[in-house]
C-alpha atoms as a PDB file:
ATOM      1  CA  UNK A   1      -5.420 -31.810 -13.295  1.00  0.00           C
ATOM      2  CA  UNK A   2      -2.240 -30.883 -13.854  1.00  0.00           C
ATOM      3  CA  UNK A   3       1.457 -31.412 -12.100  1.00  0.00           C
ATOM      4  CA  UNK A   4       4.576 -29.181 -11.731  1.00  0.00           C
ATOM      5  CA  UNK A   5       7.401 -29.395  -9.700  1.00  0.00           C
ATOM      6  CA  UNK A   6      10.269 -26.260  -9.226  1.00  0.00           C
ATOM      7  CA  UNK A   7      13.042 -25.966  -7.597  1.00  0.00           C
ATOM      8  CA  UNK A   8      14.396 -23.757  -4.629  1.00  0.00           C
ATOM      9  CA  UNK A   9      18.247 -24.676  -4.612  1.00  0.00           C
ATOM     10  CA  UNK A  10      19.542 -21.325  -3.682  1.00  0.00           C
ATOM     11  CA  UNK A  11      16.875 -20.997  -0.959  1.00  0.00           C
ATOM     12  CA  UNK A  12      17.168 -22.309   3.100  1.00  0.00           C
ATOM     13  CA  UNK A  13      13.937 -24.435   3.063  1.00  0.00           C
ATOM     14  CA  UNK A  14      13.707 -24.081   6.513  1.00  0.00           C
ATOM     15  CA  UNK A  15      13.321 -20.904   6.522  1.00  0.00           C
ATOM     16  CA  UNK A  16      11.193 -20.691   3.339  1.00  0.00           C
ATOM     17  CA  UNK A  17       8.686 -22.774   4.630  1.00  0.00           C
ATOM     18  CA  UNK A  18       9.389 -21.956   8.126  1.00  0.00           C
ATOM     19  CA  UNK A  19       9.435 -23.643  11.509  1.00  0.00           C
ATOM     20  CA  UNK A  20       7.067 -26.679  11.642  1.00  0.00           C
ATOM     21  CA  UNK A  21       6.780 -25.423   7.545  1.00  0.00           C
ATOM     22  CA  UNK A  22       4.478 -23.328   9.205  1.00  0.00           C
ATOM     23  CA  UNK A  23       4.540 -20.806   5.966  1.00  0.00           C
ATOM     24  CA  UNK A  24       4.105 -23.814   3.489  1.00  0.00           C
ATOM     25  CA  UNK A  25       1.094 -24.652   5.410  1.00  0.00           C
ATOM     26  CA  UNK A  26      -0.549 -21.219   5.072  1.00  0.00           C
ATOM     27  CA  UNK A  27      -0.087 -21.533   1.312  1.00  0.00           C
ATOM     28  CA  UNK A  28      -1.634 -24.822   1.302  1.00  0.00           C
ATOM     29  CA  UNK A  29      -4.526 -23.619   2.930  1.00  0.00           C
ATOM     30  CA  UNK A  30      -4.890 -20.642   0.734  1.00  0.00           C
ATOM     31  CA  UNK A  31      -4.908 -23.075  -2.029  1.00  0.00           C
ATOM     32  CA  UNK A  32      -7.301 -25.914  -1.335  1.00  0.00           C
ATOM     33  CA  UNK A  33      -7.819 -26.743  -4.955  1.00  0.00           C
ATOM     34  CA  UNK A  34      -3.979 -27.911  -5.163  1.00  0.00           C
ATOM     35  CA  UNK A  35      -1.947 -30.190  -3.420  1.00  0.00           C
ATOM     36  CA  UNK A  36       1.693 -28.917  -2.582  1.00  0.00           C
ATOM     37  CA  UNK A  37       4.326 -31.092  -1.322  1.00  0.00           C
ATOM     38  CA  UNK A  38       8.037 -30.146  -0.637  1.00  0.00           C
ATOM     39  CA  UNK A  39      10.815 -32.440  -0.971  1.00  0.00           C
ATOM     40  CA  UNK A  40      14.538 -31.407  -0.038  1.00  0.00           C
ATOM     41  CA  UNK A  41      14.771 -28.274  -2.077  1.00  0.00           C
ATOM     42  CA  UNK A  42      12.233 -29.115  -4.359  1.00  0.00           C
ATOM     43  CA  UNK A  43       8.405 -28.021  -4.285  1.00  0.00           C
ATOM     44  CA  UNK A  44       5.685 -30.401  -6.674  1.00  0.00           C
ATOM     45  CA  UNK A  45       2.225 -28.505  -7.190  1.00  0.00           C
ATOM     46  CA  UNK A  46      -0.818 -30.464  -8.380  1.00  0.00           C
ATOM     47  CA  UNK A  47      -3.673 -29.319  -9.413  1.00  0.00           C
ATOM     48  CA  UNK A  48      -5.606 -26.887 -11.895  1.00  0.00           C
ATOM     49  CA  UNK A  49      -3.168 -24.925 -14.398  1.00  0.00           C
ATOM     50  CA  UNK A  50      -3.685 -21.571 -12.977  1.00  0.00           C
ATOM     51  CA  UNK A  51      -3.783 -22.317  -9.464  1.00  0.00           C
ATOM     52  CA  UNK A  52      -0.049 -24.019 -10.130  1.00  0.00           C
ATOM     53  CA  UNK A  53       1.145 -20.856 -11.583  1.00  0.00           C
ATOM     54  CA  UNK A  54      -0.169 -18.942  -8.963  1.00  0.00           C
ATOM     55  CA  UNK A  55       1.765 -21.346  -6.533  1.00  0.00           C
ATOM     56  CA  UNK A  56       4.650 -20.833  -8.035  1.00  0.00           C
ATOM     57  CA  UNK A  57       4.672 -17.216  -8.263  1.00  0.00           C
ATOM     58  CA  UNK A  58       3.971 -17.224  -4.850  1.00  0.00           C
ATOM     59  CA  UNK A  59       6.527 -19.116  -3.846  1.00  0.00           C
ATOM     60  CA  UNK A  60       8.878 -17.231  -6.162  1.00  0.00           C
ATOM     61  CA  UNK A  61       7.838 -13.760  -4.443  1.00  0.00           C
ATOM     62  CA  UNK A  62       8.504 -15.319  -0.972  1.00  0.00           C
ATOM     63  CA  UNK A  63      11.811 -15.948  -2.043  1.00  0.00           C
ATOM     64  CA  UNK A  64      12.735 -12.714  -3.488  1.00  0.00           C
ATOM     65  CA  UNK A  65      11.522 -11.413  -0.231  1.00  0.00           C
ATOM     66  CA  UNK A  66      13.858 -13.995   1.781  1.00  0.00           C
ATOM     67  CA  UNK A  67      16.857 -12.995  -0.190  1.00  0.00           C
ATOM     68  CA  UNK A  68      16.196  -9.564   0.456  1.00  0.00           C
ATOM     69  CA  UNK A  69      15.788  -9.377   3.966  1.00  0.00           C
ATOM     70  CA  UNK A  70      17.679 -12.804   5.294  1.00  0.00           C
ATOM     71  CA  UNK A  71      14.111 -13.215   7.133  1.00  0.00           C
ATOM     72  CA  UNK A  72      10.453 -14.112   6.359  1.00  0.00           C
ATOM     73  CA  UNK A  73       7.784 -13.452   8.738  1.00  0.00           C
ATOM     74  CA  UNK A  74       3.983 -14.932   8.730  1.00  0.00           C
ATOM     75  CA  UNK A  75       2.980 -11.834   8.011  1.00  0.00           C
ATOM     76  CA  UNK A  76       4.896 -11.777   4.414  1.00  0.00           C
ATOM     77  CA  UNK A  77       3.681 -14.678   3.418  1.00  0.00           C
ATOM     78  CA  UNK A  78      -0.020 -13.125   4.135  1.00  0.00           C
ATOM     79  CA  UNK A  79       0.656 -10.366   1.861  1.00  0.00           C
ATOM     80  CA  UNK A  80       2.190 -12.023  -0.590  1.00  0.00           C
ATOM     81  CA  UNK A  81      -0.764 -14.567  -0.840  1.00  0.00           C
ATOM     82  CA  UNK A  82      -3.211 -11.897  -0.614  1.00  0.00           C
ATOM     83  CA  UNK A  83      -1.208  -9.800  -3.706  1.00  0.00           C
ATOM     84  CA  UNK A  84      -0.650 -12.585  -5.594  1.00  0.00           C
ATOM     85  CA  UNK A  85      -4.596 -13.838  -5.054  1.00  0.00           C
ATOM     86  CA  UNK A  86      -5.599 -10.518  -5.980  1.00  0.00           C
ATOM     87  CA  UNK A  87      -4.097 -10.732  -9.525  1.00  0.00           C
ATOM     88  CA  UNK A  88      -5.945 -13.463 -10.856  1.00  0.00           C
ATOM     89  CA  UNK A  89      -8.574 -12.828 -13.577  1.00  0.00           C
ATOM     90  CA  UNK A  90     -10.217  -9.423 -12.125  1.00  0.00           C
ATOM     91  CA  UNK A  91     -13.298  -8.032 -13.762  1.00  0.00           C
ATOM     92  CA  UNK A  92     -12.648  -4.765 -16.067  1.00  0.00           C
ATOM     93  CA  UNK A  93     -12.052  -1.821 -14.484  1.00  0.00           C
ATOM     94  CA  UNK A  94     -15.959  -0.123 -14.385  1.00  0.00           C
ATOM     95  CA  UNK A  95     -16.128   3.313 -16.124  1.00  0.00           C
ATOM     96  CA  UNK A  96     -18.975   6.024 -16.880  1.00  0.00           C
ATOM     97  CA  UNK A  97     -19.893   9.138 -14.723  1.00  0.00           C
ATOM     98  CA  UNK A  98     -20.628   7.233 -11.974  1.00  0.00           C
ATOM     99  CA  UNK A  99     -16.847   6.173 -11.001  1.00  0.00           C
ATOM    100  CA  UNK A 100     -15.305   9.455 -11.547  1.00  0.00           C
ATOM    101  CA  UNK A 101     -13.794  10.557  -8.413  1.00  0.00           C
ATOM    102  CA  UNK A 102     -13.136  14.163  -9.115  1.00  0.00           C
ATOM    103  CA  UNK A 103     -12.944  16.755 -11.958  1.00  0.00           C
ATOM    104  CA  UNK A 104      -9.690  18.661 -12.372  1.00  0.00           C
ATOM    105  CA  UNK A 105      -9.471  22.518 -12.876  1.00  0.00           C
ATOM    106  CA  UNK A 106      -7.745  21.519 -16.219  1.00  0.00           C
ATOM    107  CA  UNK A 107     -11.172  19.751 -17.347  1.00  0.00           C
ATOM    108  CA  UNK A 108      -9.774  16.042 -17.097  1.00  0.00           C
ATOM    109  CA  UNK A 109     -11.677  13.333 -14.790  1.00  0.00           C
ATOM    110  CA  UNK A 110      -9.856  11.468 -12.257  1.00  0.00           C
ATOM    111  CA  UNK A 111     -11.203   7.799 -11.802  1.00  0.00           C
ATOM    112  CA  UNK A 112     -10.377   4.375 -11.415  1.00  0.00           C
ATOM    113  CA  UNK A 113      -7.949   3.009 -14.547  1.00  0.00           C
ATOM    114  CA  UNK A 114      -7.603  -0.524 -12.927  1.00  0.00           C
ATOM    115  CA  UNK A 115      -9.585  -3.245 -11.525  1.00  0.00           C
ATOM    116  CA  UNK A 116      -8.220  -2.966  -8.218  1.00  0.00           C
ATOM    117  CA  UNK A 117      -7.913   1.083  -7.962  1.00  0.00           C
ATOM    118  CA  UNK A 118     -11.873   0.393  -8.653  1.00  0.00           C
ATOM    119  CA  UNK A 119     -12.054  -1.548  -5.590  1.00  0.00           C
ATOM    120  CA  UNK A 120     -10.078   1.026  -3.104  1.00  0.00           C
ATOM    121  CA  UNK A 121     -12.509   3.674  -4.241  1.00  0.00           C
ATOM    122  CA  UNK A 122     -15.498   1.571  -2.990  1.00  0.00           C
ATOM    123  CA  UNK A 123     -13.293   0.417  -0.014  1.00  0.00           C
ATOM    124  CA  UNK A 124     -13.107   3.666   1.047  1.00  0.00           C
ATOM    125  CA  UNK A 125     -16.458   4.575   0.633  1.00  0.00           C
ATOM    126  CA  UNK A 126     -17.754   2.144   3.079  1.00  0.00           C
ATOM    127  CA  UNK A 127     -14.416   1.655   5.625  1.00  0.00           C
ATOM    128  CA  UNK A 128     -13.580   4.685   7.608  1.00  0.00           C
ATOM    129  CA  UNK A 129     -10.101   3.374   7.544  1.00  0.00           C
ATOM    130  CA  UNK A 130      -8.516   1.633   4.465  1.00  0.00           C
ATOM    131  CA  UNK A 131      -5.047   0.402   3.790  1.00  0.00           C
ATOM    132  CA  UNK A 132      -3.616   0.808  -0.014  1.00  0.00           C
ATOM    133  CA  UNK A 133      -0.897  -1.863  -0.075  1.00  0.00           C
ATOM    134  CA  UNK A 134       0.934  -2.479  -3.123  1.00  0.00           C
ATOM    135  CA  UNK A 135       4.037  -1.339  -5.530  1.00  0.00           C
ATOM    136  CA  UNK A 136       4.749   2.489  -6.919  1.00  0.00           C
ATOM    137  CA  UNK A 137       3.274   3.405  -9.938  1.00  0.00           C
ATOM    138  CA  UNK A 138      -0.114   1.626  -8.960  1.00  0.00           C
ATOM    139  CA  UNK A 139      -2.021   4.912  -8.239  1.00  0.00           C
ATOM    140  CA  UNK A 140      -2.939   4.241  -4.619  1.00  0.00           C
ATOM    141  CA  UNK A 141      -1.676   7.598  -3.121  1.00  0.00           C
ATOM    142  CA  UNK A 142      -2.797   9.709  -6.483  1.00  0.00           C
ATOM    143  CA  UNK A 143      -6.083   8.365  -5.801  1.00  0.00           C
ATOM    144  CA  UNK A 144      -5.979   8.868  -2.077  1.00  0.00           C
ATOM    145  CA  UNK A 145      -5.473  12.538  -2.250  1.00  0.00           C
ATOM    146  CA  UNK A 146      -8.287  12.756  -5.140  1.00  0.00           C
ATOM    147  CA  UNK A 147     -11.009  11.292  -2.804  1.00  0.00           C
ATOM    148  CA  UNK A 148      -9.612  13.284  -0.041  1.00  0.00           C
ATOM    149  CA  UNK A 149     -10.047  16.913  -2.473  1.00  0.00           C
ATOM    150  CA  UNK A 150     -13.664  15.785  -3.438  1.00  0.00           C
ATOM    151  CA  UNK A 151     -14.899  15.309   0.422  1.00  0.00           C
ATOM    152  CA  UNK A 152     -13.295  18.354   0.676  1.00  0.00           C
ATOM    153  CA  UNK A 153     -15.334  20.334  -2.091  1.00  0.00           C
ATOM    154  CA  UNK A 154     -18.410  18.502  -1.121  1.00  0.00           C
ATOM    155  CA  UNK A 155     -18.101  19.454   2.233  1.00  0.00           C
ATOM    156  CA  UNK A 156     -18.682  16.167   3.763  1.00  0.00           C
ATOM    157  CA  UNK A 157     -14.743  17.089   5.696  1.00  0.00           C
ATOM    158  CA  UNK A 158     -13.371  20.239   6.807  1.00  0.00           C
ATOM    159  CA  UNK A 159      -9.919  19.421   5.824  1.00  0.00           C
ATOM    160  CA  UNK A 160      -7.456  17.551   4.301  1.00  0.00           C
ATOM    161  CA  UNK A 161      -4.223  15.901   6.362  1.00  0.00           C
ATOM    162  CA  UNK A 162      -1.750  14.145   4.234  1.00  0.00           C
ATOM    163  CA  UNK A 163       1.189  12.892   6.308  1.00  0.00           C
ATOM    164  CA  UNK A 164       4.711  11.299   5.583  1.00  0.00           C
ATOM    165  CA  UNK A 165       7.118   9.565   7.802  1.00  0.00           C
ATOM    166  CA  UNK A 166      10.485  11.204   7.548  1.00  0.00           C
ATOM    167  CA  UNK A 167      12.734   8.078   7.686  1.00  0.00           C
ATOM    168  CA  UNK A 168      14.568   9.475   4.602  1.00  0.00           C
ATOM    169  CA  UNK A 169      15.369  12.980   6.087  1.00  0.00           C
ATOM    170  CA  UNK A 170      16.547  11.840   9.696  1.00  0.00           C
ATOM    171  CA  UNK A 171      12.946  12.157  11.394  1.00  0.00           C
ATOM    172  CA  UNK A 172      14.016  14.920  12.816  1.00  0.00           C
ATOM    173  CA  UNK A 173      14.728  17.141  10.159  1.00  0.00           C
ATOM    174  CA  UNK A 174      17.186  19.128  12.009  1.00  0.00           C
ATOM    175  CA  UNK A 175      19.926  19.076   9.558  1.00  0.00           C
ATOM    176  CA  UNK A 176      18.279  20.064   6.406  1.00  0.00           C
ATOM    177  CA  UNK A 177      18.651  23.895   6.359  1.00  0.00           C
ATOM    178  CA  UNK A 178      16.096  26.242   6.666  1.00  0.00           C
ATOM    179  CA  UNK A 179      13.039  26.838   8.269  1.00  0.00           C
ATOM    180  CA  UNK A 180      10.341  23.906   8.841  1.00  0.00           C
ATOM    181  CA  UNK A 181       8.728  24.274   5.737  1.00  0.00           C
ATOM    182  CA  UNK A 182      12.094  24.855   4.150  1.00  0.00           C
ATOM    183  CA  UNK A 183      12.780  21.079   5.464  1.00  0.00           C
ATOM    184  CA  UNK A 184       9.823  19.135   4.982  1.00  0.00           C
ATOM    185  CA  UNK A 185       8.915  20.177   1.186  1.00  0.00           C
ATOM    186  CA  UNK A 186      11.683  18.056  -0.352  1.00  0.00           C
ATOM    187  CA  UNK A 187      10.325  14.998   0.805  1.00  0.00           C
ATOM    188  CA  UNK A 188       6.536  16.144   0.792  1.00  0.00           C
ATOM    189  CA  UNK A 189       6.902  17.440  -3.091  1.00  0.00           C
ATOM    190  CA  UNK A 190       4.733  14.207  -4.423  1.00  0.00           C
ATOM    191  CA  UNK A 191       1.606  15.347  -1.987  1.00  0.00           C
ATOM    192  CA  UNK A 192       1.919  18.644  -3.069  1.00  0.00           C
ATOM    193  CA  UNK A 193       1.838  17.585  -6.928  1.00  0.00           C
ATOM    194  CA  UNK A 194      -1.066  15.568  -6.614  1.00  0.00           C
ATOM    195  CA  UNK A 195      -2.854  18.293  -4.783  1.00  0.00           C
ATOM    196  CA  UNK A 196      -1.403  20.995  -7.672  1.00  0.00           C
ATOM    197  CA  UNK A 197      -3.301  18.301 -10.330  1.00  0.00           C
ATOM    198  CA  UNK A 198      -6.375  18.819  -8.515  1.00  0.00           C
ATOM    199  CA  UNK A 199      -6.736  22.158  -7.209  1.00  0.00           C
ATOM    200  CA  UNK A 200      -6.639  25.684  -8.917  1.00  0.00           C
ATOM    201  CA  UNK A 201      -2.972  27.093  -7.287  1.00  0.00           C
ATOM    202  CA  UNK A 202      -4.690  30.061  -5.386  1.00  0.00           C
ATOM    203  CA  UNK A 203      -7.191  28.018  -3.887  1.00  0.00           C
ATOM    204  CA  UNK A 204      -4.371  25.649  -2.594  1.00  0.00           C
ATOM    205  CA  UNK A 205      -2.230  28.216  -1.499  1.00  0.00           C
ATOM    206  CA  UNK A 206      -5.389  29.477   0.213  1.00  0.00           C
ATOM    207  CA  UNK A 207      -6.493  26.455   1.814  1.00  0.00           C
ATOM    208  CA  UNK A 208      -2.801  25.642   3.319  1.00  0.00           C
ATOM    209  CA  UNK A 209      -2.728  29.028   4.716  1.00  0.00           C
ATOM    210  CA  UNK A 210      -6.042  28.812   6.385  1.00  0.00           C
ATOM    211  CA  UNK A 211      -4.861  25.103   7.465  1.00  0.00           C
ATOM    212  CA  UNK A 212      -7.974  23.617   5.217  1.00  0.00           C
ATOM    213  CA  UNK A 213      -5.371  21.317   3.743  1.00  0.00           C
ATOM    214  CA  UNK A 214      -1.942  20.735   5.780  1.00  0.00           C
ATOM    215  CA  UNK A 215       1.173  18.488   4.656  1.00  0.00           C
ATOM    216  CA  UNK A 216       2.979  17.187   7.638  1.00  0.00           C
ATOM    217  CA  UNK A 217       5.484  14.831   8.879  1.00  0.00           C
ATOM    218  CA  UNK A 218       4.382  11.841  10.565  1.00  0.00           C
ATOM    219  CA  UNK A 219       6.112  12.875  13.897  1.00  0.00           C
ATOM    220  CA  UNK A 220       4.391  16.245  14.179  1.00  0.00           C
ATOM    221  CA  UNK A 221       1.045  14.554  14.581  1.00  0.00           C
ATOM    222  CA  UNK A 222       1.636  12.840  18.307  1.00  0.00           C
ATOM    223  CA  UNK A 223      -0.891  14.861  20.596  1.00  0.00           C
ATOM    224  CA  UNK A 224      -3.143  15.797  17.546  1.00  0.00           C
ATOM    225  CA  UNK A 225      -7.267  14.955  16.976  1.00  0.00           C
ATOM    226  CA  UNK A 226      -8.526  15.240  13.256  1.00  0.00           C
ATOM    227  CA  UNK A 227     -12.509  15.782  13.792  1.00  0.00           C
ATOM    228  CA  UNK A 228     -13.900  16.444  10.477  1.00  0.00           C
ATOM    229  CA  UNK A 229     -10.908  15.339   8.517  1.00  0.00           C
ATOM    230  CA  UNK A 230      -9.576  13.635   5.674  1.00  0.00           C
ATOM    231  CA  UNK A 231      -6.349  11.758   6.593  1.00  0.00           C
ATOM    232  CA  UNK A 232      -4.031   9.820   4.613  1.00  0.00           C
ATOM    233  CA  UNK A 233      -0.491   8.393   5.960  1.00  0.00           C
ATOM    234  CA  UNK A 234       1.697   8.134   2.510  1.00  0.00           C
ATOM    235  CA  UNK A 235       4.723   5.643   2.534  1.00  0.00           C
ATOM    236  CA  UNK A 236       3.281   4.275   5.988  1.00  0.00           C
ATOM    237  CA  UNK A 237       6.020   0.906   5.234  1.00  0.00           C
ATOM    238  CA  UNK A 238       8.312   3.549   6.785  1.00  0.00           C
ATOM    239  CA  UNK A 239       6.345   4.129   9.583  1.00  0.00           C
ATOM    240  CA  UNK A 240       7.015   1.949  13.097  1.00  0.00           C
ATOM    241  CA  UNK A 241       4.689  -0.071  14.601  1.00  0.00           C
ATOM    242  CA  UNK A 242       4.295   2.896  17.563  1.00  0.00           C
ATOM    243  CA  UNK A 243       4.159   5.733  15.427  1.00  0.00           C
ATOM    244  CA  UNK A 244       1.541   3.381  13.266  1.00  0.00           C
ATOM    245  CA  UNK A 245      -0.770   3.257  16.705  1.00  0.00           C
ATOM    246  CA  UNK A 246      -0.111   6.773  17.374  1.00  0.00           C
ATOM    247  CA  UNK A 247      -1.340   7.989  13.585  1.00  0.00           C
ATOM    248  CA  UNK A 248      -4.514   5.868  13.752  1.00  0.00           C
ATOM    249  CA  UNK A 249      -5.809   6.793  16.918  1.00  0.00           C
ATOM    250  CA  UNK A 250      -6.058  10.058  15.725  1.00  0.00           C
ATOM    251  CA  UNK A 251      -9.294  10.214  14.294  1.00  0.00           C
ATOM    252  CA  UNK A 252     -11.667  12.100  15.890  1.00  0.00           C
ATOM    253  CA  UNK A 253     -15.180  12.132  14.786  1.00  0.00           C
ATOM    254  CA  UNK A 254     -16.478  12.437  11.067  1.00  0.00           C
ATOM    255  CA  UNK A 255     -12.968  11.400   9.956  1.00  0.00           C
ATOM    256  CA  UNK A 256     -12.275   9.168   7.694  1.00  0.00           C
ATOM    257  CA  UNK A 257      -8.550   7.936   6.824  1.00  0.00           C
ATOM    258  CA  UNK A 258      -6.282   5.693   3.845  1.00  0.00           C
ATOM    259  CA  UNK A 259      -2.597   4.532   4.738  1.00  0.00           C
ATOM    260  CA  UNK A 260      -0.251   3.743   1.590  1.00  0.00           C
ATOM    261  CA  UNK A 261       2.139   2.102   0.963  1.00  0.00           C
ATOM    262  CA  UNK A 262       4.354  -0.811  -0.330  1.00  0.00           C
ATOM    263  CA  UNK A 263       5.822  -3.408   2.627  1.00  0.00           C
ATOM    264  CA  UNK A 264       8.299  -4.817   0.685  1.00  0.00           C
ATOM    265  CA  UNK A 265       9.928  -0.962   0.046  1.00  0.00           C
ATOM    266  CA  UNK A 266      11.175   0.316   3.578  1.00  0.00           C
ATOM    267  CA  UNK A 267      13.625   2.510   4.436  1.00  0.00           C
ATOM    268  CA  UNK A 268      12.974   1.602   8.238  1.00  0.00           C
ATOM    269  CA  UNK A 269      16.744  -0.379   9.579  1.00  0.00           C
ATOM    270  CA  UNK A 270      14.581  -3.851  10.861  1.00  0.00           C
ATOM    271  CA  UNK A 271      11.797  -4.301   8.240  1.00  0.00           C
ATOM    272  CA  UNK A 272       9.815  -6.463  10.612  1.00  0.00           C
ATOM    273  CA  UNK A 273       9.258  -3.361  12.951  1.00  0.00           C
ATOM    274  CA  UNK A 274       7.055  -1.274   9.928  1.00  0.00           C
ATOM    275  CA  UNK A 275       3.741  -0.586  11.081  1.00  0.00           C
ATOM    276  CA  UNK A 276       2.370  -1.244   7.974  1.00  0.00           C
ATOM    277  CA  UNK A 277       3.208  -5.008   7.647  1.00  0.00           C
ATOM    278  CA  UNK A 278       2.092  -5.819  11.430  1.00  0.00           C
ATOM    279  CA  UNK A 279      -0.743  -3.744  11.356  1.00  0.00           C
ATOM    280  CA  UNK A 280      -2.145  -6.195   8.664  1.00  0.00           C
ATOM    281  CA  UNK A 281      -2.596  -8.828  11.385  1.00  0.00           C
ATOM    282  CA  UNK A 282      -3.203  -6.532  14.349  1.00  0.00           C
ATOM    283  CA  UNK A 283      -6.784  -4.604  12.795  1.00  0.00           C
ATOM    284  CA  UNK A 284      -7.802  -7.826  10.515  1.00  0.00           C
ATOM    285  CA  UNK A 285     -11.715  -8.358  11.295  1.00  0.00           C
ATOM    286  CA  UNK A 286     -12.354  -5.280  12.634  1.00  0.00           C
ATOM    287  CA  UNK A 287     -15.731  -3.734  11.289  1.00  0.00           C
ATOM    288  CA  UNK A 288     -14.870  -0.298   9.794  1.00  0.00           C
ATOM    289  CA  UNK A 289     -11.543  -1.195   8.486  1.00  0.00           C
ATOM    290  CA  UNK A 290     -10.373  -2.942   5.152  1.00  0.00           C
ATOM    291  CA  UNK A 291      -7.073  -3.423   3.247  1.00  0.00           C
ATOM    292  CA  UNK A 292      -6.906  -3.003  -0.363  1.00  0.00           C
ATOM    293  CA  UNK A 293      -4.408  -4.876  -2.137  1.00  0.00           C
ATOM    294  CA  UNK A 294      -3.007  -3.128  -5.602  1.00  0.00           C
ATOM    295  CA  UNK A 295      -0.118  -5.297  -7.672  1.00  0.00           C
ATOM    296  CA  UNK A 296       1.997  -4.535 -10.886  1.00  0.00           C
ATOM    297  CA  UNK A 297      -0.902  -5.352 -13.198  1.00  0.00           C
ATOM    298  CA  UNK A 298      -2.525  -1.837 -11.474  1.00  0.00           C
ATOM    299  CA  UNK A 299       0.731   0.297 -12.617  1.00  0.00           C
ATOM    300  CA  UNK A 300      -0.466   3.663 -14.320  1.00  0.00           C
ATOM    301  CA  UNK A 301       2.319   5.280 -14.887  1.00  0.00           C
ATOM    302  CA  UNK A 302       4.631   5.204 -18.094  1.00  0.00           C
ATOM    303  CA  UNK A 303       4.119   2.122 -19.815  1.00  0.00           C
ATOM    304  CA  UNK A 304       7.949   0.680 -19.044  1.00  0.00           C
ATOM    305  CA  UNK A 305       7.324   1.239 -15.342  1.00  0.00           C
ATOM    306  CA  UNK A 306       5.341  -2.277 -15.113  1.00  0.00           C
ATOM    307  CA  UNK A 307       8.642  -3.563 -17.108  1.00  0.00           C
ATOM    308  CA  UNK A 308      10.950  -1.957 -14.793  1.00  0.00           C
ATOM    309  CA  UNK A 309       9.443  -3.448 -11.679  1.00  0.00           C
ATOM    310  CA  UNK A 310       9.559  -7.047 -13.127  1.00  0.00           C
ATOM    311  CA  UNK A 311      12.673  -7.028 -14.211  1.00  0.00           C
ATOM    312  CA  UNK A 312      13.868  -5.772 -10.501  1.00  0.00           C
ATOM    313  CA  UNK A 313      11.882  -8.326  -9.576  1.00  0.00           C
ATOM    314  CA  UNK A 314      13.500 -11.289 -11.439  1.00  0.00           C
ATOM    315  CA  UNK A 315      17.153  -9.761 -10.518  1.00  0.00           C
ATOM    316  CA  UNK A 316      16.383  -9.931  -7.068  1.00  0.00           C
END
């Protein structure tokens, strides 16, 4: 057994740990192989090495998210616990022909890179509706929009949905010029790359002009049903807790859907109104629905981005 204390000067304990140190408790019960005691503004950890660092990390991440938004909520501390959980000592990412997800028209193979990416593709194979939560870069919405294509070709769907909330262009669009489509491709560009990856050009022009794949904003699906779909809700930590309800109920029959996203990036005014970060504790334990956790270990993009986030991390 080990021991390690570490100090949270710069932090309000009270609301660190919160009320009753309701939030300290929750990490003590996440960690029943360590005993954590807090003292003043100090916090002593006993217990196996790794667990300790894990503690600590955790406690670190809470209070990057405190600083950030002069607020912690239960539900933070769940996700951070469940990220920071996640990241311990996975298994190796499986590979071979049976965890390729799709084949691009280019020749390459699209499949899981990271232990977690691994686990969303078998999430969503048995959930009908899976949350990807984690940071950019991890590969969540890349590998969305692949299993969405290869329903798709395998005809197991009639169509793909992929939807945004428009927090960053004023929800309502109206002052971008141009026609609708004029407005809504700035912001919907990375769903249309991803697609462009994966589908011969013709035959995605084709299928958006039949309606076989559509690229909309969050807003303009109020009234909708997807029967026969495959839906995915990209950057859902900018979605509200209403327009959250409204997306998931949806889904019609043979529909299947994945909402990503990251809950400590929102562009939303009050952070504790995203749908994504309540919705966590509103569908938990619900048959049918899972949430995949994805952390900067799972970042696939160029190899500084994992370096970049960190360091972000540590300034904040």
């Amino acid at each position: 057994m080990a021991e390690k204390r570490f100090s949270i000067n710069d932090t309000d304990p009270l609301l660190l740990f919160g009320f009753n140190d309701l939030h300290l408790r929750k990490v003590e019960e996440a960690f029943p192989d360590a005993s954590i005691t807090a003292r003043g503004t100090t916090v002593y950890v006993e217990g196996p090495e790794d667990t300790i660092d894990v503690v600590e990390a955790v406690f670190k991440e809470l209070m990057v998210l405190l600083e950030r938004n002069d607020a912690l909520a239960e539900e933070d501390v769940d996700t951070v616990l469940a990220l920071e959980q996640s990241d311990g000592a996975p298994p190796a990412a499986p590979t071979g022909p049976n965890t390729v997800v799709l084949h691009t028209p280019s020749g390459e193979t699209i499949q899981p890179r990271t232990p977690n990416q691994a686990r969303l593709v078998e999430t969503a194979q048995k959930n009908d509706v899976v949350f990807a939560i984690g940071p950019a870069g991890t590969g969540k919405t890349y590998m969305a929009v692949a299993m969405a294509v290869a329903a798709l070709r395998e005809h197991r769907v009639k169509k793909i949905v992929l939807a945004r909330p428009a927090v960053e262009a004023g929800e309502q669009l109206g002052f971008l010029p141009g026609d609708f489509y004029e407005k809504i491709d700035p912001y919907l560009q990375p769903l249309y790359d991803a697609l462009g990856d994966m589908m011969p050009h013709e035959q995605l022009a084709e299928y958006i002009e039949t309606n076989r794949v559509e690229i909309v904003p969050l807003a303009y699906m109020r009234g909708r049903t997807m029967k026969s779909a495959f839906v995915i809700l990209d950057e859902a930590q900018n979605a509200t807790t209403r327009q959250m309800k409204m997306f998931l109920t949806r889904l019609g029959p043979n529909s299947r859907t994945i909402v990503t996203g990251d809950v400590t990036q929102t562009d939303l005014k009050n952070r504790s109104k995203s749908g994504l970060v309540q919705v966590q504790h509103i569908l938990e334990g619900i048959e049918g629905i899972d949430f995949v956790y994805l952390t900067p270990k799972d970042v696939v993009r160029h190899r500084l981005v994992r370096e970049i986030i960190a360091a972000y991390e540590e300034h904040e």
